[in-house]
N, C-alpha and C. Protein backbone atom coordinates (compact mmCIF):
# COMPACT_ATOMS: atom_id res chain seq x y z
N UNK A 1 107.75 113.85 79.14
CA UNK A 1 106.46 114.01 79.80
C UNK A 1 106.58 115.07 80.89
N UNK A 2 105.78 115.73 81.54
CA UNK A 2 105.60 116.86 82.05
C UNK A 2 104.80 116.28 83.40
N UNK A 3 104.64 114.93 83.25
CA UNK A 3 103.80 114.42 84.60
C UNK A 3 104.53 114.57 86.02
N UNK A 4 104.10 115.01 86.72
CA UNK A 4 105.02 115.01 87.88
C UNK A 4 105.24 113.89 88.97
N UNK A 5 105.62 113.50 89.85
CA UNK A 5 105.96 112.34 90.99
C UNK A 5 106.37 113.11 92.03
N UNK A 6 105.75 112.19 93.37
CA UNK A 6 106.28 112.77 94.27
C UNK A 6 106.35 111.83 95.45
N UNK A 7 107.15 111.95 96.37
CA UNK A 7 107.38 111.20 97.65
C UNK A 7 107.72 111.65 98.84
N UNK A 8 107.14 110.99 100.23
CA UNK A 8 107.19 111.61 101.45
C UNK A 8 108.28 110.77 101.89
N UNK A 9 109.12 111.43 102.72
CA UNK A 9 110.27 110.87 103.11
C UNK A 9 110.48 111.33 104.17
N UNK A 10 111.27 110.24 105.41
CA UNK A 10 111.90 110.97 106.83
C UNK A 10 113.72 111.00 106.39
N UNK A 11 114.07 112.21 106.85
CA UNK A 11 115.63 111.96 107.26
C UNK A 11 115.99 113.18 108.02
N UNK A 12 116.57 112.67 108.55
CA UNK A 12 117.42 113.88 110.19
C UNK A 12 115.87 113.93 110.54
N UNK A 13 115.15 113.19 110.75
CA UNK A 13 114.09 113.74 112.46
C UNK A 13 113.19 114.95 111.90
N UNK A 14 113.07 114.57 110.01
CA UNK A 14 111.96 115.26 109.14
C UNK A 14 111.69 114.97 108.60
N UNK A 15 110.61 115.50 108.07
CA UNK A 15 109.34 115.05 107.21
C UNK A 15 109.75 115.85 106.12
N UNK A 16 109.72 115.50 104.65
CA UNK A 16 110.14 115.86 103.30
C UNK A 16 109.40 115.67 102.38
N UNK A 17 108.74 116.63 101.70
CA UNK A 17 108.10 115.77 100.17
C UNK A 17 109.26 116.23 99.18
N UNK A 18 109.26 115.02 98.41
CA UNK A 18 110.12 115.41 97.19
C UNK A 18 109.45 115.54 96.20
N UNK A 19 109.20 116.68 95.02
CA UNK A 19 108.68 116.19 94.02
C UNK A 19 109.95 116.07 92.53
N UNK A 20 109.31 115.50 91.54
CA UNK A 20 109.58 115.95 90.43
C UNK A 20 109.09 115.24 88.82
N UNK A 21 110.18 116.52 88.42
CA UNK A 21 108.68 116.29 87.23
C UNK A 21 109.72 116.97 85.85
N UNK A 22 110.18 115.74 84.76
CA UNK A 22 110.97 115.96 83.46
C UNK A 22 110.39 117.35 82.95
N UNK A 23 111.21 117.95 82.63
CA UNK A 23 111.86 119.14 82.12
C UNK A 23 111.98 119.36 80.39
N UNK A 24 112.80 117.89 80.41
CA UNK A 24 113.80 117.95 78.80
C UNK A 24 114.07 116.46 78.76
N UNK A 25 114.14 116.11 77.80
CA UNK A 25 114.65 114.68 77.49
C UNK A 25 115.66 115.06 76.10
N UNK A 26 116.63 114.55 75.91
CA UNK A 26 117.80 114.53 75.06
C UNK A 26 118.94 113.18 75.04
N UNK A 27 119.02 112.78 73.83
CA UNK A 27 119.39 111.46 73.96
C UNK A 27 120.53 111.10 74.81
N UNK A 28 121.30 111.88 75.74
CA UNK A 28 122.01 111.27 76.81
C UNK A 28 121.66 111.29 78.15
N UNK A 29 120.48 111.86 78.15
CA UNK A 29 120.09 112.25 79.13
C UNK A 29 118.74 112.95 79.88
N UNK A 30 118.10 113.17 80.60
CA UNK A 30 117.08 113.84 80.78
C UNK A 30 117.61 114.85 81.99
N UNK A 31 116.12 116.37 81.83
CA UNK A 31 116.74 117.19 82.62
C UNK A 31 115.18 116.93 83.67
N UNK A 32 115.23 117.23 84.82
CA UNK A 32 114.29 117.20 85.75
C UNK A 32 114.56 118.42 86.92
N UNK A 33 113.23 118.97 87.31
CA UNK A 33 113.04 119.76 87.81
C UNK A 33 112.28 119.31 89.29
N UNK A 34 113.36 119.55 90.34
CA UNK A 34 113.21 118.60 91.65
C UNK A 34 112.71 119.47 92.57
N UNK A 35 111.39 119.27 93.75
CA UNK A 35 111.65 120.52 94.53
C UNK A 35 111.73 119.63 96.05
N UNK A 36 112.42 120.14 96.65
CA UNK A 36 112.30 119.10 98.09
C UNK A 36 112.06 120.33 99.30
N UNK A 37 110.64 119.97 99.85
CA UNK A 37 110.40 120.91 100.60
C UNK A 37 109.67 120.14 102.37
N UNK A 38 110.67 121.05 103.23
CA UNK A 38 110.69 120.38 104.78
C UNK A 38 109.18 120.40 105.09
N UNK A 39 108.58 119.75 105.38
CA UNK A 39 107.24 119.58 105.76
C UNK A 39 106.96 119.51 107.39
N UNK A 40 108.17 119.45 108.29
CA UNK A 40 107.67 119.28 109.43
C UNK A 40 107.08 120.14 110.23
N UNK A 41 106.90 121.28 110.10
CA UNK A 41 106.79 122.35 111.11
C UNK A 41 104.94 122.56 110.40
N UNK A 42 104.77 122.38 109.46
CA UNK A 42 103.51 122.16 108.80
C UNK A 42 102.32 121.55 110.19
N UNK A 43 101.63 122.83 110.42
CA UNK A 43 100.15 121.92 111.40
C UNK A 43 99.67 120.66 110.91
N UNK A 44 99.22 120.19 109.44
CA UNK A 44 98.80 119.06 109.68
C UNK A 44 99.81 117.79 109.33
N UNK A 45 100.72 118.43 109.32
CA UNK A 45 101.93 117.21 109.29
C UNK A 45 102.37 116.99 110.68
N UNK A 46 102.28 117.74 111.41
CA UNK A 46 102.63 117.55 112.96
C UNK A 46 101.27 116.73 113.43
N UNK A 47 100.57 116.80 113.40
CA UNK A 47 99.30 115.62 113.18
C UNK A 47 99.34 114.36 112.73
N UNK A 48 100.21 114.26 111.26
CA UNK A 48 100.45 113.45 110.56
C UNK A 48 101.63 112.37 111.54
N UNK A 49 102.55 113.46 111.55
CA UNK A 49 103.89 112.66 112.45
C UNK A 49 103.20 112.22 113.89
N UNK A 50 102.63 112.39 114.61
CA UNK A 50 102.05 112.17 115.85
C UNK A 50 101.26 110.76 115.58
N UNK A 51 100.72 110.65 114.29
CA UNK A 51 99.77 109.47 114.04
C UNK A 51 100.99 108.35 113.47
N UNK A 52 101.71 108.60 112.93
CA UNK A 52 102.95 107.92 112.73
C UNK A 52 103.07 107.28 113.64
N UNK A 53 104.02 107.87 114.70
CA UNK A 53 104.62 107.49 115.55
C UNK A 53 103.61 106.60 116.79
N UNK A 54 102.78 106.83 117.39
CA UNK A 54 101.59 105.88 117.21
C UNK A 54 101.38 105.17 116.59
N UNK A 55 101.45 104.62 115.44
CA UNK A 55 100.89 103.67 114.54
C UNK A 55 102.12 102.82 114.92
N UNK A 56 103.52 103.39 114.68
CA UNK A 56 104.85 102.85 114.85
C UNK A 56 104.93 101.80 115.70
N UNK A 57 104.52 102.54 117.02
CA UNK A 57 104.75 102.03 118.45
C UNK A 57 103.21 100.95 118.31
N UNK A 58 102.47 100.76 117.64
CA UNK A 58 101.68 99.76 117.78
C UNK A 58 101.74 98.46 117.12
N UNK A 59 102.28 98.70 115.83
CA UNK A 59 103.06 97.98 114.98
C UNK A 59 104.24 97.26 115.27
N UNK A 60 105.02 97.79 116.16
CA UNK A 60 106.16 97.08 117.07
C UNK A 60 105.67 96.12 118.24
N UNK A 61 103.87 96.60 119.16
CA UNK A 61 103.66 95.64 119.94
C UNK A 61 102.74 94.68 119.40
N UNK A 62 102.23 94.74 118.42
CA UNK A 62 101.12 93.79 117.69
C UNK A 62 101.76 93.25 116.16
N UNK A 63 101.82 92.14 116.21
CA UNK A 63 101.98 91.32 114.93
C UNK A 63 100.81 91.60 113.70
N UNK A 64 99.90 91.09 114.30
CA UNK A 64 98.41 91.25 114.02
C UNK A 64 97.22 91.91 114.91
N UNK A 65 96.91 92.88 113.82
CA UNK A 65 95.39 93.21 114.78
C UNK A 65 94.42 93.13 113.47
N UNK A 66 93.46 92.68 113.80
CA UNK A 66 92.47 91.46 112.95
C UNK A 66 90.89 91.96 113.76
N UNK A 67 89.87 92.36 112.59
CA UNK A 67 88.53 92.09 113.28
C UNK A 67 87.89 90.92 112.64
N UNK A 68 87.30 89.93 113.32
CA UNK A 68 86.92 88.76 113.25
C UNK A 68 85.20 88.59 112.83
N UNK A 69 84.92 88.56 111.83
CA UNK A 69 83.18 88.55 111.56
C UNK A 69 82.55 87.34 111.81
N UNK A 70 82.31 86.61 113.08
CA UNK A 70 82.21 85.07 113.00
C UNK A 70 81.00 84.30 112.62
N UNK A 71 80.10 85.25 112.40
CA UNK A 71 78.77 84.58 111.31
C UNK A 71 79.06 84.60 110.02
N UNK A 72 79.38 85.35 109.76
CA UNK A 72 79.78 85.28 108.39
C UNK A 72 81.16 84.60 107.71
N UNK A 73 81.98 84.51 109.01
CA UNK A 73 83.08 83.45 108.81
C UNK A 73 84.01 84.17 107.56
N UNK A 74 84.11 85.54 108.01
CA UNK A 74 85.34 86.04 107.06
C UNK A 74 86.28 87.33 108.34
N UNK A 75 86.91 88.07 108.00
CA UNK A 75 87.65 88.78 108.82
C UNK A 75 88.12 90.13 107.76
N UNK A 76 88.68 91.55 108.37
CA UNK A 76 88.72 92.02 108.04
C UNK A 76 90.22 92.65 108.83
N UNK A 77 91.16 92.39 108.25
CA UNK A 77 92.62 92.66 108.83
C UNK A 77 92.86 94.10 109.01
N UNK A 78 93.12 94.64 110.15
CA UNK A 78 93.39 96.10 110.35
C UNK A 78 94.93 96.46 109.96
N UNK A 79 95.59 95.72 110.59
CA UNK A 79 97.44 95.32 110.51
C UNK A 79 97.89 94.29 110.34
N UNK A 80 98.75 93.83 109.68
CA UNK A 80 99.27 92.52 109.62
C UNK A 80 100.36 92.36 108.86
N UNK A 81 101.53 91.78 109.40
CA UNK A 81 102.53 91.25 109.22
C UNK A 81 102.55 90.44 107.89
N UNK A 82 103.75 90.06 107.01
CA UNK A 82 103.17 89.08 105.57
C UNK A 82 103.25 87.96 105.52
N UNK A 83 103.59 87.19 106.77
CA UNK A 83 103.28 85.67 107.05
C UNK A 83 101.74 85.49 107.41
N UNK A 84 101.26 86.85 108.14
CA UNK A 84 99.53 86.28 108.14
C UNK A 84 98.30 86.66 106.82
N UNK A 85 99.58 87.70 106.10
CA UNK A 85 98.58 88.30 104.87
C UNK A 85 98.56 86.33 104.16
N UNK A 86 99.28 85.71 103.92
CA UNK A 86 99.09 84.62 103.16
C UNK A 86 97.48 83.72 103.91
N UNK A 87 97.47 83.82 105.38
CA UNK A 87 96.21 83.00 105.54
C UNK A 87 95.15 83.88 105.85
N UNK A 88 95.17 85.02 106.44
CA UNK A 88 93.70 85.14 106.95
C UNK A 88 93.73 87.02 106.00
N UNK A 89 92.48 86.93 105.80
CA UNK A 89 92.12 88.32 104.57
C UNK A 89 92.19 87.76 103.15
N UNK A 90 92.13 86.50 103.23
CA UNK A 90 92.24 86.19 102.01
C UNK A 90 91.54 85.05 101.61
N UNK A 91 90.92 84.61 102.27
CA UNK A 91 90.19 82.74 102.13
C UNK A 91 89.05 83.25 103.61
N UNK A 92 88.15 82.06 103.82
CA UNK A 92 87.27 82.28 104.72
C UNK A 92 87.84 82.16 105.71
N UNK A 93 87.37 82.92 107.29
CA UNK A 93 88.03 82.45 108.23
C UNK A 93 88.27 81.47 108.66
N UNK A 94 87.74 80.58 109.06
CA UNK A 94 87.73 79.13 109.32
C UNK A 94 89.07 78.57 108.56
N UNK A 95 89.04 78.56 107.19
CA UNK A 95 89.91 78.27 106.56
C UNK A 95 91.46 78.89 106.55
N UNK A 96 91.21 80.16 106.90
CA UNK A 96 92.62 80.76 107.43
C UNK A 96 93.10 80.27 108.53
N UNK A 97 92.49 80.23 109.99
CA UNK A 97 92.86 79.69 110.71
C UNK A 97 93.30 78.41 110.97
N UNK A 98 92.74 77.52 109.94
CA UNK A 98 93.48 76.10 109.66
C UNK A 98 94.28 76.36 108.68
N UNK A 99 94.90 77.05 108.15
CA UNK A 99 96.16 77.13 107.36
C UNK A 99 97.20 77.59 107.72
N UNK A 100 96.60 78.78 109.18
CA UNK A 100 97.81 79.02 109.92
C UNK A 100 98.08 78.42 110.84
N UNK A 101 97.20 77.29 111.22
CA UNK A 101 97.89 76.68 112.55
C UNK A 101 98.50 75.52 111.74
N UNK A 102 97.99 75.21 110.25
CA UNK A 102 99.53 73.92 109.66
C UNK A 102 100.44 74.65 109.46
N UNK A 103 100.62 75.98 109.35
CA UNK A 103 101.94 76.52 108.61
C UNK A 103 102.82 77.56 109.57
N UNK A 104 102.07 77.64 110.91
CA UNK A 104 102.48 78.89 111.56
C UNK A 104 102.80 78.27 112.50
N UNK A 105 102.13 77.71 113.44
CA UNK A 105 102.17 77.16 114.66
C UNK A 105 102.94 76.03 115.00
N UNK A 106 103.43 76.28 116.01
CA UNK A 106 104.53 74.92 116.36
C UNK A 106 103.38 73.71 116.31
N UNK A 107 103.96 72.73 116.42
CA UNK A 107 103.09 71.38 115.97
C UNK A 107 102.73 71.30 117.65
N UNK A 108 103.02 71.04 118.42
CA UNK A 108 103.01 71.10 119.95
C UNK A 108 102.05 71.81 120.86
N UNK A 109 101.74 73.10 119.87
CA UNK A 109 100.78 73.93 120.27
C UNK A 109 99.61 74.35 118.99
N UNK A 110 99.27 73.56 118.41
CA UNK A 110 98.26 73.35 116.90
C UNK A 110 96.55 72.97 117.25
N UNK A 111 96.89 72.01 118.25
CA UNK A 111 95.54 72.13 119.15
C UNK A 111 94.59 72.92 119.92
N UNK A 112 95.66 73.35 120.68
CA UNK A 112 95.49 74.50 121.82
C UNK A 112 95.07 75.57 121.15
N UNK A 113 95.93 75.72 119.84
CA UNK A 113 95.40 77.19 119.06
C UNK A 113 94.14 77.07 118.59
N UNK A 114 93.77 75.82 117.70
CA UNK A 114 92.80 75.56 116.86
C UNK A 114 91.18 75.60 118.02
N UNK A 115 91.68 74.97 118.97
CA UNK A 115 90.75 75.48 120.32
C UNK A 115 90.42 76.77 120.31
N UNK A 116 91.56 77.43 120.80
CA UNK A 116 91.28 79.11 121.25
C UNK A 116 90.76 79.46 119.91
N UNK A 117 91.07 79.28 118.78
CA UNK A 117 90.39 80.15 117.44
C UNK A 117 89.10 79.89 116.94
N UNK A 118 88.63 78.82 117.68
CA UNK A 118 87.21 78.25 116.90
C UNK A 118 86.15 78.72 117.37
N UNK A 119 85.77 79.39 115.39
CA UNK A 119 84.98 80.70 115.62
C UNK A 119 83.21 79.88 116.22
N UNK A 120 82.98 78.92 116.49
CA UNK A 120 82.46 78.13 117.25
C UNK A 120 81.86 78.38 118.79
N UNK A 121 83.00 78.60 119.50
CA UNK A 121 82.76 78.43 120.83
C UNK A 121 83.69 79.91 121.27
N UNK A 122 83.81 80.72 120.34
CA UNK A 122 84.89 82.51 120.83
C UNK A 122 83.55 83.45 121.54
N UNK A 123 82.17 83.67 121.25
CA UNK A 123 81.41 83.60 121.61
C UNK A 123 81.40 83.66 123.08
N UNK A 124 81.08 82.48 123.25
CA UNK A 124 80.39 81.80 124.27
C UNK A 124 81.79 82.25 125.66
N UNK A 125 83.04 81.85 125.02
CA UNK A 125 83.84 82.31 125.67
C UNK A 125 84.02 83.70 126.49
N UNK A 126 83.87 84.71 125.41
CA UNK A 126 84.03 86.08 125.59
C UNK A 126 83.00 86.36 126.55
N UNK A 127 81.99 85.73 126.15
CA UNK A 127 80.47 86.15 127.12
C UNK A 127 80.55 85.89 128.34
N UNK A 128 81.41 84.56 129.02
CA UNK A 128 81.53 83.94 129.83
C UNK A 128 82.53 84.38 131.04
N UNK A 129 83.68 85.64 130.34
CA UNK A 129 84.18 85.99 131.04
C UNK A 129 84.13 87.45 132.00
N UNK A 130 84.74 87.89 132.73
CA UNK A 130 84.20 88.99 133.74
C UNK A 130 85.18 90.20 132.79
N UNK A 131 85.98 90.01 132.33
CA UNK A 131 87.44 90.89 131.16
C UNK A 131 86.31 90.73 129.71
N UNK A 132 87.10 91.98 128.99
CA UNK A 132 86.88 92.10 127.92
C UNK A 132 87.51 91.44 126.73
N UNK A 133 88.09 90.35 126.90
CA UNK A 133 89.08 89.61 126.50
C UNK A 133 89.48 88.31 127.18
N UNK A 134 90.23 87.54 126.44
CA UNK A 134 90.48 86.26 126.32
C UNK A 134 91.90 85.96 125.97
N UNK A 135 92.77 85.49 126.29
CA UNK A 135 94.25 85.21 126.03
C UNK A 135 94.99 84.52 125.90
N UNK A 136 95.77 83.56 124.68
CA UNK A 136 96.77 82.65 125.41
C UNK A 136 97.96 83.04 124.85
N UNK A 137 98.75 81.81 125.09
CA UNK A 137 100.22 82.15 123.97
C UNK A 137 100.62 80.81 123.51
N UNK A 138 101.41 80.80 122.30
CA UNK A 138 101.81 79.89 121.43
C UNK A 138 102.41 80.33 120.50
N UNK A 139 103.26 79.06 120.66
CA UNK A 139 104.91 79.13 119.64
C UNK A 139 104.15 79.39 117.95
N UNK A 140 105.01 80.76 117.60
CA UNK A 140 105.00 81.00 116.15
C UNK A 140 105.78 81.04 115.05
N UNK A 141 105.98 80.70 113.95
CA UNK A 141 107.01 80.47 113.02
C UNK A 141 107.57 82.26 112.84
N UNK A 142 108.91 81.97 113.27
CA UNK A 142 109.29 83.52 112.77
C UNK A 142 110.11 83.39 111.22
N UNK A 143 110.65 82.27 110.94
CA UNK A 143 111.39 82.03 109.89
C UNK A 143 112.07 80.32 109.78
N UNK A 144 111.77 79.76 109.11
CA UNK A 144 112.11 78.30 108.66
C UNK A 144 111.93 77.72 109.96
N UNK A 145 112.32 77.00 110.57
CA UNK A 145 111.90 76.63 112.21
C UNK A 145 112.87 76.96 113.00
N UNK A 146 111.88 78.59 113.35
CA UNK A 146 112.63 79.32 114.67
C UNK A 146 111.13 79.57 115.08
N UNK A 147 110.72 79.11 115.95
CA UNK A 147 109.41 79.75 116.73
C UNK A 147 109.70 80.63 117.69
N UNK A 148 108.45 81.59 117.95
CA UNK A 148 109.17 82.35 119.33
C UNK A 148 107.62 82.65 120.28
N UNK A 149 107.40 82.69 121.12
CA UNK A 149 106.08 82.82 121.82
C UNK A 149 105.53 83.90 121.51
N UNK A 150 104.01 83.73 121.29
CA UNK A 150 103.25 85.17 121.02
C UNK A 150 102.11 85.03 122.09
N UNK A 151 101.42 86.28 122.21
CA UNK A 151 100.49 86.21 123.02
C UNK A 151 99.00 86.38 121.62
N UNK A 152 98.67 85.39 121.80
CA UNK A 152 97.13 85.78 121.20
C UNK A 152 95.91 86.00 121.72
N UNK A 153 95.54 87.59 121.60
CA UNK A 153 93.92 87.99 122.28
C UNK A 153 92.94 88.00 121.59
N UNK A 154 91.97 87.54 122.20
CA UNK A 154 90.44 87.90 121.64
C UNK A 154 90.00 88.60 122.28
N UNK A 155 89.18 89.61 121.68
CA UNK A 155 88.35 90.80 122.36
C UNK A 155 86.85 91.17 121.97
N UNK A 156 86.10 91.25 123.23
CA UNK A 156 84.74 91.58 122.53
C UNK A 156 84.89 93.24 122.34
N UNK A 157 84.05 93.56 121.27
CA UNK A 157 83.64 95.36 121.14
C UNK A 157 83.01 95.69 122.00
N UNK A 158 83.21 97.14 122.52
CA UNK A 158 81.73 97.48 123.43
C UNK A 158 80.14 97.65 122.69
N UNK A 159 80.33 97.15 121.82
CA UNK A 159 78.97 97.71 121.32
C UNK A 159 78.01 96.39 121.17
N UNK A 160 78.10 95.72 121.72
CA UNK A 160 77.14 94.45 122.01
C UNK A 160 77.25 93.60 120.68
N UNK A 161 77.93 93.91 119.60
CA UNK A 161 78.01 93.26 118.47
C UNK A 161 78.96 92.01 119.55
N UNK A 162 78.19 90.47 119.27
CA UNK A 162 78.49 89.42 119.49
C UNK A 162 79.18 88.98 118.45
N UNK A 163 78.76 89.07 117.01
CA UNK A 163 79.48 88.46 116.41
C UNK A 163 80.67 89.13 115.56
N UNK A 164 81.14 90.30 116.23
CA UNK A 164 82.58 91.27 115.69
C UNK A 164 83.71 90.68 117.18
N UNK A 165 84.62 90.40 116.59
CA UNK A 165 85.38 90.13 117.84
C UNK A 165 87.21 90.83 117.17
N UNK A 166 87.46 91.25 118.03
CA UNK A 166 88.93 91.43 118.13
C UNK A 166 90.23 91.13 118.27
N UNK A 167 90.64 90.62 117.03
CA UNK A 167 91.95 89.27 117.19
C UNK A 167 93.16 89.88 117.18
N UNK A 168 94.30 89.84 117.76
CA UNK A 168 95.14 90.54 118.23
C UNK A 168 96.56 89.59 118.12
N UNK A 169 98.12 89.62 117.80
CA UNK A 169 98.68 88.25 118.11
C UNK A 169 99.99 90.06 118.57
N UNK A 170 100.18 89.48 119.66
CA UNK A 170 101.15 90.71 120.47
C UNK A 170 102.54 89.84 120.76
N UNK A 171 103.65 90.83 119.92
CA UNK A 171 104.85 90.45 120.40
C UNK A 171 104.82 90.63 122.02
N UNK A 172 105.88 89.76 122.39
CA UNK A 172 105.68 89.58 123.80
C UNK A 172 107.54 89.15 124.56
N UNK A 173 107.83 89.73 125.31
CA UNK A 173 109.55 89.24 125.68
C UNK A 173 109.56 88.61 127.10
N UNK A 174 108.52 88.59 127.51
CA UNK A 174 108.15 88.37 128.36
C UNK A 174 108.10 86.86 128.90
N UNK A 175 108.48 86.09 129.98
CA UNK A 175 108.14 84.69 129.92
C UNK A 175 107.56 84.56 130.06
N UNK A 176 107.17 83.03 129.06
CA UNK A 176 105.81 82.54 128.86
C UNK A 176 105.40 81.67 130.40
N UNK A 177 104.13 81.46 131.14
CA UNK A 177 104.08 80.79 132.21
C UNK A 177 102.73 79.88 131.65
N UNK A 178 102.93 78.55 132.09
CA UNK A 178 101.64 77.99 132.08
C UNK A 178 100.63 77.87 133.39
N UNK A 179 99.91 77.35 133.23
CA UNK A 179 98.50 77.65 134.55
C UNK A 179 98.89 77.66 135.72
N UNK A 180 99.77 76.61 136.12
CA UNK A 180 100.71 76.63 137.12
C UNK A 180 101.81 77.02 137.83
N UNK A 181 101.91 78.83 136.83
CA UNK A 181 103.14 78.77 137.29
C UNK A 181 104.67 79.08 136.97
N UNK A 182 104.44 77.70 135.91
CA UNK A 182 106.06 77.22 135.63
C UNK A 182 106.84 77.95 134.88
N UNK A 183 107.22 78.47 134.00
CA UNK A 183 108.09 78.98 133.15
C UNK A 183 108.06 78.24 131.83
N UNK A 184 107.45 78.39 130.94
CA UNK A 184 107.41 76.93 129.81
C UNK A 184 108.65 77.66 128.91
């Protein structure tokens, strides 16, 4: 076949497309015709790499970033990690959020979450406050039972849409403190 393939690749601190595309086929073997050409110095690849690396560095501080449709009770995932692709973008919201607080959430903090997430009273919340946002944190399954604290935000849009909200779950190294204070 004569179809060609191709792939973008980083190595040494560049941007690469590889292509290629069969030549000859002969029963021990095939011949292919490869071209690998440096793409970095390219204007809209220097654009490209800039949005990368941005995306990178956001992807490292956010687990999840999630827009929340709460009349309509579905969501529309911007980023997400593949422990949350299993509950939410995929079933109604409501229903995601009770699947991730049985399967995600430490048992200890299942309440507290199911509180902060209920597309119910997020609303009333957001409206209520003087910030553009809303915040807590709670233990998350990182792998078989290892939890580790996350920070989860809600955010209103500026655009008066009440019922679009902004769900956010941000790695965090930070200690966790409760209302008082303490160091939990």
């Amino acid at each position: 076949t004569t179809e060609e393939g191709y792939i973008d690749m980083v190595a040494n601190n560049c941007y690469f497309t590889v292509r290629a595309r069969s030549i000859s086929s002969y029963s021990e073997g095939s011949a292919f015709l490869v071209n690998i050409q440096n793409i970095s110095e390219n204007g809209a690849v220097s654009k490209k790499i800039l949005l990368d690396k941005s995306l990178t560095s956001l992807y490292s501080m956010f687990s999840l970033v999630d827009t929340l449709y709460l009349d309509e009770d579905t969501d529309v995932p911007v980023y997400m990690g593949a422990n949350y692709y299993i509950h939410y973008g995929r079933q109604s919201l409501r229903a995601g959020i009770k699947a991730f607080a049985e399967n995600e959430i430490h048992p200890d903090d299942r309440n507290a979450y199911l509180a902060f997430m209920n597309p119910d009273t997020i609303k009333t919340r957001l409206m209520g406050t003087t910030f553009e946002s809303i915040d807590a944190f709670f233990r998350i399954r990182i792998k078989n039972d290892v939890f580790e604290w996350r920070q989860f935000i809600l955010a209103r849009f500026s655009d008066k849409d009440q019922n679009r909200v902004l769900f956010c779950i941000r790695t965090t190294n930070a200690p966790v403190m409760d209302q008082t204070g303490i160091q939990m």
